[in-house]
C-alpha atoms as a PDB file:
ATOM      1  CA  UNK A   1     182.093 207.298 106.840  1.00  0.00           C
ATOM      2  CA  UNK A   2     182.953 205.296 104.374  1.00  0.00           C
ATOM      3  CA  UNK A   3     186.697 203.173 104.138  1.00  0.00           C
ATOM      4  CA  UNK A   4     186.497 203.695 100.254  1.00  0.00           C
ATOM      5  CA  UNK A   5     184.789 206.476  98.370  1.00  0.00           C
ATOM      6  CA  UNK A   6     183.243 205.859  95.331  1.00  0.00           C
ATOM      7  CA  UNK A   7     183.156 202.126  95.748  1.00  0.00           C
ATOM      8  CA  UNK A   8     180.273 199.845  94.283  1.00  0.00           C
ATOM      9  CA  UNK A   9     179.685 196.485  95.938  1.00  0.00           C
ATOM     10  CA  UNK A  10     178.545 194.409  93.225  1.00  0.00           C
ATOM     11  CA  UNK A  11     176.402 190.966  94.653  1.00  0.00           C
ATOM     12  CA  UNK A  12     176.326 189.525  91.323  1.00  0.00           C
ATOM     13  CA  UNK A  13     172.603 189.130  90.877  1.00  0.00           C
ATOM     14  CA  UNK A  14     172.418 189.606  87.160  1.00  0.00           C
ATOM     15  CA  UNK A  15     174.302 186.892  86.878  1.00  0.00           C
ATOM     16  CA  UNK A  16     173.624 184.425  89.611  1.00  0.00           C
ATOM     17  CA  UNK A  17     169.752 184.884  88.885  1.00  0.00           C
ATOM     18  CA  UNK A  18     169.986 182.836  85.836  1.00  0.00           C
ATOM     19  CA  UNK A  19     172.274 180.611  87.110  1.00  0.00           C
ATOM     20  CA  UNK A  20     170.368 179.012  90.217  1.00  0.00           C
ATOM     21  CA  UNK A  21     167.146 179.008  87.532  1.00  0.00           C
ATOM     22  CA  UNK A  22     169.477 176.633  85.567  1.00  0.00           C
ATOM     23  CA  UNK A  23     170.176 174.280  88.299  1.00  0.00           C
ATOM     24  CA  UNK A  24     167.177 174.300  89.590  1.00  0.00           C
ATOM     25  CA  UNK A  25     165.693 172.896  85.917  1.00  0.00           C
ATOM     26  CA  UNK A  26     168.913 170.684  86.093  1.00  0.00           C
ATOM     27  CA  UNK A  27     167.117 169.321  89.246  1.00  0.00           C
ATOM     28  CA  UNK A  28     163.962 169.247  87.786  1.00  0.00           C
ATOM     29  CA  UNK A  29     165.306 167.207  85.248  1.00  0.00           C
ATOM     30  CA  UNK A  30     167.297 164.730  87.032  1.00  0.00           C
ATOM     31  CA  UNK A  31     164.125 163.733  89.061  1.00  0.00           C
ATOM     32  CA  UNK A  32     162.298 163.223  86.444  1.00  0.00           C
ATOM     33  CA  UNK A  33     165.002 160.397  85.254  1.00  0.00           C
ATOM     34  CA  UNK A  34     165.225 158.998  88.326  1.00  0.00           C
ATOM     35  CA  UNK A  35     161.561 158.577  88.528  1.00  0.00           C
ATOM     36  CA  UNK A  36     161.554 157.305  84.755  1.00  0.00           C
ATOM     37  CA  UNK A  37     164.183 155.064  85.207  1.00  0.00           C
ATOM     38  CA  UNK A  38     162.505 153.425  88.453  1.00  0.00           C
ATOM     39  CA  UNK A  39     159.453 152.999  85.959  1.00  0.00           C
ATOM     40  CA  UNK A  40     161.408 151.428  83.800  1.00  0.00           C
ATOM     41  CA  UNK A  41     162.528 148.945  86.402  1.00  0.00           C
ATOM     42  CA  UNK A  42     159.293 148.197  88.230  1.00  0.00           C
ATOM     43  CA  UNK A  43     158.251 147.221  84.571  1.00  0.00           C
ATOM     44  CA  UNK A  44     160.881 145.061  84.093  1.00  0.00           C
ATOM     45  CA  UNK A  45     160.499 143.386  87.114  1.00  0.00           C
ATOM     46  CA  UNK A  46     157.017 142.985  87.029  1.00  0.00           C
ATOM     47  CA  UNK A  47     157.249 141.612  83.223  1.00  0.00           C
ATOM     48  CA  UNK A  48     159.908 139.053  84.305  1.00  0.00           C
ATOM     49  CA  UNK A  49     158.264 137.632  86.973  1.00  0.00           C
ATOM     50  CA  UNK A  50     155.067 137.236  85.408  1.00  0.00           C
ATOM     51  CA  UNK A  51     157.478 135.171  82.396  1.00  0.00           C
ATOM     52  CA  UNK A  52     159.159 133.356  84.996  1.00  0.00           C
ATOM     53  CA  UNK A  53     155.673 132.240  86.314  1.00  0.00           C
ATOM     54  CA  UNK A  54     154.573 131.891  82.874  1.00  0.00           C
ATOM     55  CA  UNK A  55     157.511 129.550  82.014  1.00  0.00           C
ATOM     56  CA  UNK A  56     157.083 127.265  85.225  1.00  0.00           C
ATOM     57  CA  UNK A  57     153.235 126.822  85.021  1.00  0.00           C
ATOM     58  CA  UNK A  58     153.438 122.910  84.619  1.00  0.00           C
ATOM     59  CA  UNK A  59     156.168 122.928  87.432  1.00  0.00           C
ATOM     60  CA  UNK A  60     153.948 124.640  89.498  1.00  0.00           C
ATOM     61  CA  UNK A  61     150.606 122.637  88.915  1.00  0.00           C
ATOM     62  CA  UNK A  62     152.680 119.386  90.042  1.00  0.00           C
ATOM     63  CA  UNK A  63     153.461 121.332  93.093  1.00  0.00           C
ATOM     64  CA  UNK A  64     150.347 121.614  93.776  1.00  0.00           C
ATOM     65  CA  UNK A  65     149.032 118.577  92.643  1.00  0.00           C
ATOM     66  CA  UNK A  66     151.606 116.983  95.579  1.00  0.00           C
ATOM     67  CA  UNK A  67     150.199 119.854  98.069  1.00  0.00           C
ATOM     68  CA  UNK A  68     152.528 122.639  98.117  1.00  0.00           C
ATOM     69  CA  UNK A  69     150.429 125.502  99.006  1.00  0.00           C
ATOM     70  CA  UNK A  70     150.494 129.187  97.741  1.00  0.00           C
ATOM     71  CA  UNK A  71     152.958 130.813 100.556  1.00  0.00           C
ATOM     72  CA  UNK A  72     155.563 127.527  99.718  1.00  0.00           C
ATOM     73  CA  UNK A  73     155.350 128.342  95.943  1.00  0.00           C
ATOM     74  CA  UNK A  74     155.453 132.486  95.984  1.00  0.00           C
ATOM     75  CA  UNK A  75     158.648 131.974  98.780  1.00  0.00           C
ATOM     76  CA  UNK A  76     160.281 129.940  96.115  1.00  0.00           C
ATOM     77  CA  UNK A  77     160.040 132.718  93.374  1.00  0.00           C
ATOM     78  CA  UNK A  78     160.711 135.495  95.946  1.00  0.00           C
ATOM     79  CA  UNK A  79     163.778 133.580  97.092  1.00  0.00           C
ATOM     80  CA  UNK A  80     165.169 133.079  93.638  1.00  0.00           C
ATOM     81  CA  UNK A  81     164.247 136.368  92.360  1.00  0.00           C
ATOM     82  CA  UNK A  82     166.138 137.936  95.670  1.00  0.00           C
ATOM     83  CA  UNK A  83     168.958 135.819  95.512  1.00  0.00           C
ATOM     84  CA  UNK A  84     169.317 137.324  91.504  1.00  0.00           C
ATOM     85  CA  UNK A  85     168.802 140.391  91.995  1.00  0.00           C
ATOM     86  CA  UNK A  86     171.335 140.357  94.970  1.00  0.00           C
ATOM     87  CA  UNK A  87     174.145 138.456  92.476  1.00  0.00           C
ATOM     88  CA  UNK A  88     172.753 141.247  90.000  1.00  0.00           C
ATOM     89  CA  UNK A  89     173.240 144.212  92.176  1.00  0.00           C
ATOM     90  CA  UNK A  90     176.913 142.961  93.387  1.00  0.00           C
ATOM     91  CA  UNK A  91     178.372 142.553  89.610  1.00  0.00           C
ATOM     92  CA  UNK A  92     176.649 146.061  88.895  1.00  0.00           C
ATOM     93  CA  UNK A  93     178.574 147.478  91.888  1.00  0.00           C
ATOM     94  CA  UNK A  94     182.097 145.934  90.923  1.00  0.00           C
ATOM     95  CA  UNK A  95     181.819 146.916  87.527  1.00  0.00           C
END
């Protein structure tokens, strides 16, 4: 019955076994720096907007002063912010 007596198929699962554990905690581990490094950057946003806000408080009490009102002010800073991280984003890509 058989084309080849005496021959063992061998499926390699004493090795392969530890193998795919590996990659799987290579996974693991390369979501987990992912989601640290988009900490990272939400926290870096979020610190330099509040310094850019910071920085521009008497600019943005004039504004006010002549009537500007909230959604005029935050579309400024959104606007600029955008427009950086866009100019950001493109040198980041080229390099």
């Amino acid at each position: 019955q058989a084309e080849v007596p005496g021959a063992v198929l061998d499926d390699h699962t004493r090795w392969r076994r530890p193998l795919v554990s590996a990659a799987s905690r290579l996974r693991l581990l390369g979501i987990v720096s992912l989601l640290l490094i988009g900490a990272a950057m939400a926290a870096m946003i979020t610190l330099a907007a509040q310094a850019a806000l910071a920085a521009n408080t008497q600019v943005i009490a004039v504004l006010r002063l002549v009537g500007a009102r909230d959604s005029y002010i935050t579309r400024a800073f959104v606007r600029r912010f955008t427009l950086r991280a866009l100019g950001g984003s493109a040198l980041g890509m080229a390099a």
